[in-house]
Structure formats: C-alpha cells, structure tokens
N, C-alpha and C. Protein backbone atom coordinates (compact mmCIF):
# COMPACT_ATOMS: atom_id res chain seq x y z
N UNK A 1 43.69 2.59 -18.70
CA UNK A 1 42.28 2.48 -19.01
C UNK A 1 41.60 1.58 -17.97
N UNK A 2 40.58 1.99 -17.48
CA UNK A 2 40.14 1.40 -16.36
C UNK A 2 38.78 0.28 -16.95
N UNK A 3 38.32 -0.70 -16.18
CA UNK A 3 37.90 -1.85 -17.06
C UNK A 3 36.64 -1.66 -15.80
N UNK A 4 35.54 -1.50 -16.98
CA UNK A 4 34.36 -1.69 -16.30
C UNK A 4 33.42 -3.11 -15.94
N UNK A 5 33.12 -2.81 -14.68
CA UNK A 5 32.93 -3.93 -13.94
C UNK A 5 31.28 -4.07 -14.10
N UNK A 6 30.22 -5.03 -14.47
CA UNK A 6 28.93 -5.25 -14.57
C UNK A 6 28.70 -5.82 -13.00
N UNK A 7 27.91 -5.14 -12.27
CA UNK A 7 27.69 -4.76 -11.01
C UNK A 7 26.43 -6.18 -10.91
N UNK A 8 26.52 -7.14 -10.06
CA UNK A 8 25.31 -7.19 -9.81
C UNK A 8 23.58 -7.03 -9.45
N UNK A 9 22.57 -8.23 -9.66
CA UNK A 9 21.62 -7.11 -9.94
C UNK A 9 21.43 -6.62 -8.40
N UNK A 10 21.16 -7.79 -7.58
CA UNK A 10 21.20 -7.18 -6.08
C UNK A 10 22.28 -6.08 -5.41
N UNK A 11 23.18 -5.80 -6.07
CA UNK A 11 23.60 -4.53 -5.39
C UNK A 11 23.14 -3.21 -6.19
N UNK A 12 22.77 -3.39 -7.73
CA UNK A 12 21.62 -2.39 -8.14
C UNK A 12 20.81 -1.84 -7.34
N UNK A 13 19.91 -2.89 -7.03
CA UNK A 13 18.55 -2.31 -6.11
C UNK A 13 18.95 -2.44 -5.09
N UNK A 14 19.93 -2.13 -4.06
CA UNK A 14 20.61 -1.75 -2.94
C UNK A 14 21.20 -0.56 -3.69
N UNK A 15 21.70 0.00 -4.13
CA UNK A 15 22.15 1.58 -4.32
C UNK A 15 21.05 2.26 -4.54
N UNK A 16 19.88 1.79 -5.43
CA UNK A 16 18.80 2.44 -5.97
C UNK A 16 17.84 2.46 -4.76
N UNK A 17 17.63 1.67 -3.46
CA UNK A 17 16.92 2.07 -2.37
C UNK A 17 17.61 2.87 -1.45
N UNK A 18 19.30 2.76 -1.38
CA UNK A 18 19.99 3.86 -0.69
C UNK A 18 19.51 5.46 -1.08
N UNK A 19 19.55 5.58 -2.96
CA UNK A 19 19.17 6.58 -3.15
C UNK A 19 17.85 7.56 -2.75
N UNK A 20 16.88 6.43 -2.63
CA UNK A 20 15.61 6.48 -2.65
C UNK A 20 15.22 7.17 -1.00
N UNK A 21 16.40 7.21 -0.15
CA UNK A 21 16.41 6.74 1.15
C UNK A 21 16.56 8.33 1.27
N UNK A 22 17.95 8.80 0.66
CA UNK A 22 18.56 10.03 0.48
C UNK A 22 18.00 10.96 0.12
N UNK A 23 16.86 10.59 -0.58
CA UNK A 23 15.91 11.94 -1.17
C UNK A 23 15.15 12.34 0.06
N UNK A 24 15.13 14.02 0.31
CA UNK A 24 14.07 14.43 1.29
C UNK A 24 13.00 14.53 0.41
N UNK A 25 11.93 14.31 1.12
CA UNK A 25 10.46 14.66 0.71
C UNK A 25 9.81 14.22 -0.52
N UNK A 26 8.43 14.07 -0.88
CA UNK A 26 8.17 13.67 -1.68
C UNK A 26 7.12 12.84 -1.24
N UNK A 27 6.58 12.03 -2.22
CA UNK A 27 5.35 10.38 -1.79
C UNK A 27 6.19 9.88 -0.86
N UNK A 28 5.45 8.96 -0.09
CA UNK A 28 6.21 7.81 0.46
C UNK A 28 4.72 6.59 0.66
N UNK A 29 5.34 5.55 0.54
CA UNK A 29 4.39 4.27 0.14
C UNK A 29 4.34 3.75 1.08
N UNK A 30 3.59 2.87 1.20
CA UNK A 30 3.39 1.32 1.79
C UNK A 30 2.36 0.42 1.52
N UNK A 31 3.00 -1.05 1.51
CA UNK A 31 2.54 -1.84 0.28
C UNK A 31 2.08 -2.78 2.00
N UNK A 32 0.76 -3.65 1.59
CA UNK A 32 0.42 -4.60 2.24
C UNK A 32 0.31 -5.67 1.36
N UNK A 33 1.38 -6.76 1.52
CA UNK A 33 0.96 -8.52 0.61
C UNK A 33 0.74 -9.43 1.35
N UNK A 34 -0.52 -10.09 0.69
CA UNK A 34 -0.78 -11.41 1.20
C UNK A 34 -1.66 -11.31 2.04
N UNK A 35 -2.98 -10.18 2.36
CA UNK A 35 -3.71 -9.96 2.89
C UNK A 35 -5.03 -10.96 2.64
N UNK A 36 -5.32 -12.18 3.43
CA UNK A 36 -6.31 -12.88 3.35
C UNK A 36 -7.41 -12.38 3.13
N UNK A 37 -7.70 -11.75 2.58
CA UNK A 37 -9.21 -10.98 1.90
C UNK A 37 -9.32 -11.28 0.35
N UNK A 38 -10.67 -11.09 -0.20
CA UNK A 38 -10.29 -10.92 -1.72
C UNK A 38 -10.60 -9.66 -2.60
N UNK A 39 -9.96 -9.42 -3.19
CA UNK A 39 -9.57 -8.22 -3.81
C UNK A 39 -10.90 -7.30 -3.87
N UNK A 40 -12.05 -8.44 -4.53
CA UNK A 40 -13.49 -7.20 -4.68
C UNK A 40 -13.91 -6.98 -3.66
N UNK A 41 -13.62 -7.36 -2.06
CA UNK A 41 -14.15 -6.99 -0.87
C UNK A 41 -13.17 -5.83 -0.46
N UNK A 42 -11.92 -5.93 -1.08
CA UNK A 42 -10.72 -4.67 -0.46
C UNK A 42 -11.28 -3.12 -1.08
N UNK A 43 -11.66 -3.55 -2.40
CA UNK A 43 -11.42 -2.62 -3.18
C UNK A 43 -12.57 -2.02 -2.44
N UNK A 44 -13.93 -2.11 -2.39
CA UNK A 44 -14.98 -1.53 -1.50
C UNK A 44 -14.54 -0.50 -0.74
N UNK A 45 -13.81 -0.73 0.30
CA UNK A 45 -13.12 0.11 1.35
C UNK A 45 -11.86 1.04 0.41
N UNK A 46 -10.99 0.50 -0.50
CA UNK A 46 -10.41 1.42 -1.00
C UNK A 46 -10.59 2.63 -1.45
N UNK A 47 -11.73 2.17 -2.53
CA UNK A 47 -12.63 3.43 -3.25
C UNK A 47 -13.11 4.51 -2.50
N UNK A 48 -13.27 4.15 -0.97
CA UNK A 48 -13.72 5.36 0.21
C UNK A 48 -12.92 6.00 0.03
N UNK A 49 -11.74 5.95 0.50
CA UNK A 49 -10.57 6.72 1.00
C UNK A 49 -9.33 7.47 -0.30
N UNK A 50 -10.14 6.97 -1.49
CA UNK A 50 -9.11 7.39 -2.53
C UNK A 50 -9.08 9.07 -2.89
N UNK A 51 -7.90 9.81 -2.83
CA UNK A 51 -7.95 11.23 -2.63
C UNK A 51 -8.60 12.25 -1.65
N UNK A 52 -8.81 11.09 -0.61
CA UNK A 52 -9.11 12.22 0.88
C UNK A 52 -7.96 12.22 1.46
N UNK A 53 -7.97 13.74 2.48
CA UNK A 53 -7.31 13.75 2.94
C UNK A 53 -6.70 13.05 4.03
N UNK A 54 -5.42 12.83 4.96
CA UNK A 54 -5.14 12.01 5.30
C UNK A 54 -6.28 11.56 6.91
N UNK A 55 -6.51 12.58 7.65
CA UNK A 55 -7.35 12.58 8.92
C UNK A 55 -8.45 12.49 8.36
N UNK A 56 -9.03 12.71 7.08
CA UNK A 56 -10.68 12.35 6.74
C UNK A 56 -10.48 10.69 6.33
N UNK A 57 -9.28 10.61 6.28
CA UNK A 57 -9.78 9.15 4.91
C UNK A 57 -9.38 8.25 6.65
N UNK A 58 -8.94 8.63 7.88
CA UNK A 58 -8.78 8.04 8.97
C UNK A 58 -9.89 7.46 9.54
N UNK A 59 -10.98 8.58 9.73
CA UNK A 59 -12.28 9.03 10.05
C UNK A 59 -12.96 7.68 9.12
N UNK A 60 -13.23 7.52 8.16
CA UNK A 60 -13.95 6.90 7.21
C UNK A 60 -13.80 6.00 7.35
N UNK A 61 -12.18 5.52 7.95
CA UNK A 61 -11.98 3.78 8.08
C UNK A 61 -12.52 3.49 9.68
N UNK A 62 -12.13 4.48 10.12
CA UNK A 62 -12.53 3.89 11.63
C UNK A 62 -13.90 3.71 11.85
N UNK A 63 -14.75 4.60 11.18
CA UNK A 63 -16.04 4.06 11.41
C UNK A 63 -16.95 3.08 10.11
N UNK A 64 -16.38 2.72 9.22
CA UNK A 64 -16.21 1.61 7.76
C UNK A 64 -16.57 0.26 8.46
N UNK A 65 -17.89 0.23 8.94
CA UNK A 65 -18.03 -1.36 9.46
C UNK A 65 -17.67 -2.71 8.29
N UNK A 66 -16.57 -3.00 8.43
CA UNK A 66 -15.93 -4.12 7.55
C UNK A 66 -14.61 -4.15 7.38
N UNK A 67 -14.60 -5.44 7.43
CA UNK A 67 -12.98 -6.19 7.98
C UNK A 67 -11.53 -5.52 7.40
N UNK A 68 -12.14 -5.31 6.57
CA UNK A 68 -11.09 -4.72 5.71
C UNK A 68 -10.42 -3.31 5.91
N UNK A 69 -11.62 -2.79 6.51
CA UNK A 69 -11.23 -1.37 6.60
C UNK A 69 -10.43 -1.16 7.96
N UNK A 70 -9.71 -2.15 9.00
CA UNK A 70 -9.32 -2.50 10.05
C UNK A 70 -7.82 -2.45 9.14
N UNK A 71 -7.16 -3.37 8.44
CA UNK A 71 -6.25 -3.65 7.61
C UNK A 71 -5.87 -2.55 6.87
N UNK A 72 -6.68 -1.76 6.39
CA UNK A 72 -6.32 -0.26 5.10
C UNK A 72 -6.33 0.67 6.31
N UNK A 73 -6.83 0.98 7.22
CA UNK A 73 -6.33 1.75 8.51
C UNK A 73 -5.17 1.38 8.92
N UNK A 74 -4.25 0.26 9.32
CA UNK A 74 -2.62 0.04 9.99
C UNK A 74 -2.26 0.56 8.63
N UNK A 75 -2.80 0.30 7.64
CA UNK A 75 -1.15 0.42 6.52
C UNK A 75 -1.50 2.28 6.35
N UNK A 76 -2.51 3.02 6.31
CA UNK A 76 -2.56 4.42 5.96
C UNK A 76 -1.62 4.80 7.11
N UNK A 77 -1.96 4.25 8.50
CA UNK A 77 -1.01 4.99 9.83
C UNK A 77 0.79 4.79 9.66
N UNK A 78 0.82 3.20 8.81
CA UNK A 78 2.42 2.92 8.48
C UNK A 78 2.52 3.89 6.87
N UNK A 79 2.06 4.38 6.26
CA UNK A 79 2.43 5.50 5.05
C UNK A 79 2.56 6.51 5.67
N UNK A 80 1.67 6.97 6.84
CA UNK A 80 2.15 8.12 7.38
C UNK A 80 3.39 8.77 8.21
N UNK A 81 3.37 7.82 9.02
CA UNK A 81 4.72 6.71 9.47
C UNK A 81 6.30 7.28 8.64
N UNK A 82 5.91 6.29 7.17
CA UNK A 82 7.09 6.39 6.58
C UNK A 82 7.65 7.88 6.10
N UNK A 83 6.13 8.53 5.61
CA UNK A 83 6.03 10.27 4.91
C UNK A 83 6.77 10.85 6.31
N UNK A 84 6.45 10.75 7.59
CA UNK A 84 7.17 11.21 8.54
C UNK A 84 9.20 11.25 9.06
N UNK A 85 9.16 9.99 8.52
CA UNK A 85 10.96 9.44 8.53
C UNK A 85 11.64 10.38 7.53
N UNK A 86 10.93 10.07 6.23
CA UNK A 86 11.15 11.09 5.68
C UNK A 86 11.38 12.46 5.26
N UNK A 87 9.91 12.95 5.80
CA UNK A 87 10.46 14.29 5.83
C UNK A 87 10.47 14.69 7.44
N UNK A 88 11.58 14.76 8.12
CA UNK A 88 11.34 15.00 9.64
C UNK A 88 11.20 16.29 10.16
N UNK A 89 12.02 17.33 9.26
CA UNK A 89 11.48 18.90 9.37
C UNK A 89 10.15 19.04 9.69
N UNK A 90 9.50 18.72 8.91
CA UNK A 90 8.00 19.37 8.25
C UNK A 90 6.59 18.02 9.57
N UNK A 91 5.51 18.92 9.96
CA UNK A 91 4.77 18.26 10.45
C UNK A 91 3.58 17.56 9.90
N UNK A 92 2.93 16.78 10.01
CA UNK A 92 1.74 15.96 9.56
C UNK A 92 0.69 16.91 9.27
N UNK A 93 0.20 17.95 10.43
CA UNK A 93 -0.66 19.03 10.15
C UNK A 93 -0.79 19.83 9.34
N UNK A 94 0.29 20.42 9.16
CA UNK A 94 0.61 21.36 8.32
C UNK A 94 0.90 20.91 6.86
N UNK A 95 1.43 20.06 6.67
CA UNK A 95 1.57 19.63 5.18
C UNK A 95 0.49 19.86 4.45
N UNK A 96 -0.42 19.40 4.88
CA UNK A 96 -1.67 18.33 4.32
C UNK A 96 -1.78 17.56 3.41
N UNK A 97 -1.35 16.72 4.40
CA UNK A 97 -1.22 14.66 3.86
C UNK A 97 -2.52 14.28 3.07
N UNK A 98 -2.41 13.91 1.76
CA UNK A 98 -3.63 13.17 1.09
C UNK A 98 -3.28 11.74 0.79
N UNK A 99 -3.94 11.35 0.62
CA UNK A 99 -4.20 9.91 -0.12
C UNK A 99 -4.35 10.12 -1.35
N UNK A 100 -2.94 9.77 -2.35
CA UNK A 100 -2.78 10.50 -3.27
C UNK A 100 -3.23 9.28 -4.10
N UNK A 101 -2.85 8.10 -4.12
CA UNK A 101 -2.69 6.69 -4.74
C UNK A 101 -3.52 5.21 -4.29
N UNK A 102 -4.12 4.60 -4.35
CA UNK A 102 -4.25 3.44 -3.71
C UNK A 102 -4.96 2.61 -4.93
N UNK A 103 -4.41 1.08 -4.54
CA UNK A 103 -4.31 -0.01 -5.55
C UNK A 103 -4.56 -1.09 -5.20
N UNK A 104 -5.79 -2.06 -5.60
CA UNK A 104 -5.77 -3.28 -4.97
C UNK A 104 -4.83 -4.25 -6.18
N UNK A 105 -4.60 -4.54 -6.21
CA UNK A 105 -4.13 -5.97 -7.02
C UNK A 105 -4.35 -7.43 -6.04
N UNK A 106 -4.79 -8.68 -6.75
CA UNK A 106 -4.85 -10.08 -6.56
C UNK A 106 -3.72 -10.67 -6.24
N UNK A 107 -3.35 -11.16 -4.95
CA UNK A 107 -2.93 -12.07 -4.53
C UNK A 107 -2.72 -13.47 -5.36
N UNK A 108 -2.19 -14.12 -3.97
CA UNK A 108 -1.96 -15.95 -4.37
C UNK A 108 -3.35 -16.05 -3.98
N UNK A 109 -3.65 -17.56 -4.44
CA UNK A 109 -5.16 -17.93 -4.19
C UNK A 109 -4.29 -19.70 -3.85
N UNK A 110 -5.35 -19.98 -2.94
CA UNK A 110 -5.00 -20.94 -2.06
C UNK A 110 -6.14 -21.99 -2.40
N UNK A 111 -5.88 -22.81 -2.94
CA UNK A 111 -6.92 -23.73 -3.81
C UNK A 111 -7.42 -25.07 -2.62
N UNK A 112 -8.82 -25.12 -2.86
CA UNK A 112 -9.41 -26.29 -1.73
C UNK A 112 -10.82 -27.31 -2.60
N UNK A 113 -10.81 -27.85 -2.31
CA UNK A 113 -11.89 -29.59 -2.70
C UNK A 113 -13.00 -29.04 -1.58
N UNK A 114 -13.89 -28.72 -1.40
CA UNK A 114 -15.20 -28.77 -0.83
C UNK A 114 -16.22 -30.37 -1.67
N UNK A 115 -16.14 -31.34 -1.14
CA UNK A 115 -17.05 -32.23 -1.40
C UNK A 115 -18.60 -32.27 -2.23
N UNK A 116 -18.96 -32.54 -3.01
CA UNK A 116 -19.67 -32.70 -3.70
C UNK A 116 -20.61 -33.88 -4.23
N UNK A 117 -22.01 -33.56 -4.27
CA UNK A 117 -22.94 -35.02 -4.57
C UNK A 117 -22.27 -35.60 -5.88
N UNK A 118 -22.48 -36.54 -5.23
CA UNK A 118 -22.30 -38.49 -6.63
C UNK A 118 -20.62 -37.84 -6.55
N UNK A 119 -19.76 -37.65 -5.51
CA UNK A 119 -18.70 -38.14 -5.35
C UNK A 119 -17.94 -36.97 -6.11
N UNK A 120 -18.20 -35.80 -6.29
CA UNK A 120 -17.64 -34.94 -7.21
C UNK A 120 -17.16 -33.96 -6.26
N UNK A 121 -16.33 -33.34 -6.35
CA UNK A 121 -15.63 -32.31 -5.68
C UNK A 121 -15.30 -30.51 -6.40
N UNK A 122 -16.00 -29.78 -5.22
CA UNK A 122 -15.88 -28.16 -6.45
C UNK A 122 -15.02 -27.65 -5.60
N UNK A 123 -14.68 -26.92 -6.20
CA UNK A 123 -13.28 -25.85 -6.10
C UNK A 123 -13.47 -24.82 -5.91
N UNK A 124 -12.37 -24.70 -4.49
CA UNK A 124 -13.02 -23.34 -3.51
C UNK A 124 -11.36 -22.71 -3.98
N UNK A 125 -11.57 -21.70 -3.97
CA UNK A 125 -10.62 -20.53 -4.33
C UNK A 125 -10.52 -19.45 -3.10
N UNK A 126 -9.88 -20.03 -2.45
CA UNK A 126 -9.46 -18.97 -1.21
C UNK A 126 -8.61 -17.72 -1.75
N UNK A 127 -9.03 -16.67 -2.02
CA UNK A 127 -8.10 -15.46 -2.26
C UNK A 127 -7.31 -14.80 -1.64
N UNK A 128 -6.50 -13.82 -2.00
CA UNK A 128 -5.72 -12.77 -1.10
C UNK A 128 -5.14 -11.49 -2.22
N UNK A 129 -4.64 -10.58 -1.01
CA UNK A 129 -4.50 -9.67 -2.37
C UNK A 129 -3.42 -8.48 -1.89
N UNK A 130 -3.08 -8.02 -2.89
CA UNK A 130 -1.57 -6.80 -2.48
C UNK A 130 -2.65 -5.37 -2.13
N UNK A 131 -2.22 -4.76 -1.74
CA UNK A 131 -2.51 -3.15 -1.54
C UNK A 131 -1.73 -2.35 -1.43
N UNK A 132 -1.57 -1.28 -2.03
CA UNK A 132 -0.40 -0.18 -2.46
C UNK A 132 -1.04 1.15 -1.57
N UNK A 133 -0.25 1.82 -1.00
CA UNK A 133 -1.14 2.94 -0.47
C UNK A 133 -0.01 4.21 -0.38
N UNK A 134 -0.15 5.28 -1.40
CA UNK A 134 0.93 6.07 -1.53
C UNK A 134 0.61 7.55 -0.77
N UNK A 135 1.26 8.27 -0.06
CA UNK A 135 0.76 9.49 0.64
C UNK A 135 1.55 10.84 0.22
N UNK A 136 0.75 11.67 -0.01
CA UNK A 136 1.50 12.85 -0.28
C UNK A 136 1.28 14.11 0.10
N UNK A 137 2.08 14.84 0.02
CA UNK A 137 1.55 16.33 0.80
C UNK A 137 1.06 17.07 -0.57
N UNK A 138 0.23 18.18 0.03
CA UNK A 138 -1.03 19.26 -1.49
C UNK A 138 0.68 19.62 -1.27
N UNK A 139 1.45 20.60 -0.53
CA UNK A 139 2.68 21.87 -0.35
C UNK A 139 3.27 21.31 -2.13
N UNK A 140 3.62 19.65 -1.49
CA UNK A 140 4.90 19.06 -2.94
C UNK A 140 4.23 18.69 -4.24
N UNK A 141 2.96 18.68 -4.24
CA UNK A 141 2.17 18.53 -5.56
C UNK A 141 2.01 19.79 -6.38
N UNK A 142 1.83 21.21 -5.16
CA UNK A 142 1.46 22.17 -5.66
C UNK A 142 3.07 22.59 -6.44
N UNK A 143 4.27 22.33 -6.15
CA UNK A 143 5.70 22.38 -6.42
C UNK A 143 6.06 22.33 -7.89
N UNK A 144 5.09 20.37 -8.12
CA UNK A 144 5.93 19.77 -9.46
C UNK A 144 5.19 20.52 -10.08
C-alpha cells in the first residue's frame, strides 16, 4: 500500500502553472501591479478599450491624451505578446484578438503629512493600482 504524500503548497502552484503552460490556446493575461496612478484615473482609459478589438483598442490608446493610456498600451502589446507564445500556429490577424476582460483594482497607497495651519497636518494618500488585461480570439469564443 503506497502512503500518500501531502505535496507542498509551492509545488502546487508550480504544477498548476506548468499545466497552464501546456494548454494550447485559449485567453492569455497580463496583470500590471503597483502602477503609480490612482485607480479612478486608470479606469477612464480602461472603459475605452473594454471589448474592442485588439488593433482598434491600440488605435484608441495611442491617440488617448493621458498618462495612463501610455501604461494600458505596454501591457495590451505584453497580452498580445503572451496570446502569441501561446498559440504559435495561429496569427494575430487572423484570429481576431479582442479585449475580452479588463480590471482596475486599488493598489498600496503610500501615506504622506502635507503641513497644515495652527500646526496641523492633512493626509495625502498617494495611490496605485493593479490592472488585469485578458485577450482573446472571436475563432475560441465562437468554440466554447
């Protein structure tokens, strides 16, 4: 009788990203953390690009006068990036890559004393924030 062994958790999520690795095709993500912006200025630029396609929602950031939309442009080119590693058969054109997902969530906030009359001090809240940006082809949506 063979005696089962309780696996640690870190080699869990090392088999479970091997697997993840092994699958052809499908979404593929990319997450930006710790982006010195704050979340209600990200989300602005997010809301553009949510369910366009991948070369329109390109278009929109590149000409998106605001800071942000500089930052959600590298990470859409690194999702495309990754959708590419992934599926290496199949081309970018032809798929047709959407912007299937995108998510702001709040960061760490970086707390500061700005000086204040009769000796009082207010509280500056420097923000930051995560962004999720998931890409997918219409071919594998039209599938499930």
């Amino acid at each position: 009788m063979e005696a089962t062994r309780k696996l640690k958790k870190s080699v869990i999520i090392k088999q479970r990203k091997e697997q993840e690795k092994a699958q052809v095709g499908g979404a593929s993500t990319a997450k930006l953390v710790n982006c010195p912006t704050s979340p209600r200025k990200m989300r602005l630029v997010v809301d553009l690009i949510r369910g366009e396609k991948v070369e329109n929602a390109l278009f929109i950031l590149k000409h998106t006068n605001k800071e942000a939309a500089i930052r959600v442009e590298k990470l859409l080119l690194s999702a495309i990036k990754n959708w590419e590693a992934k599926n290496e058969d199949k081309s970018v054109e032809e798929s047709g890559l959407f912007v299937k997902e995108v998510f702001v969530d709040g960061g760490r906030q970086l707390k500061r004393l700005r000086p204040a009359p009769q000796g009082r001090g207010y509280r500056i809240r420097k923000r930051s924030n995560h962004v999720t940006l998931v890409v997918d082809s219409k071919n594998n949506v039209a599938q499930n």
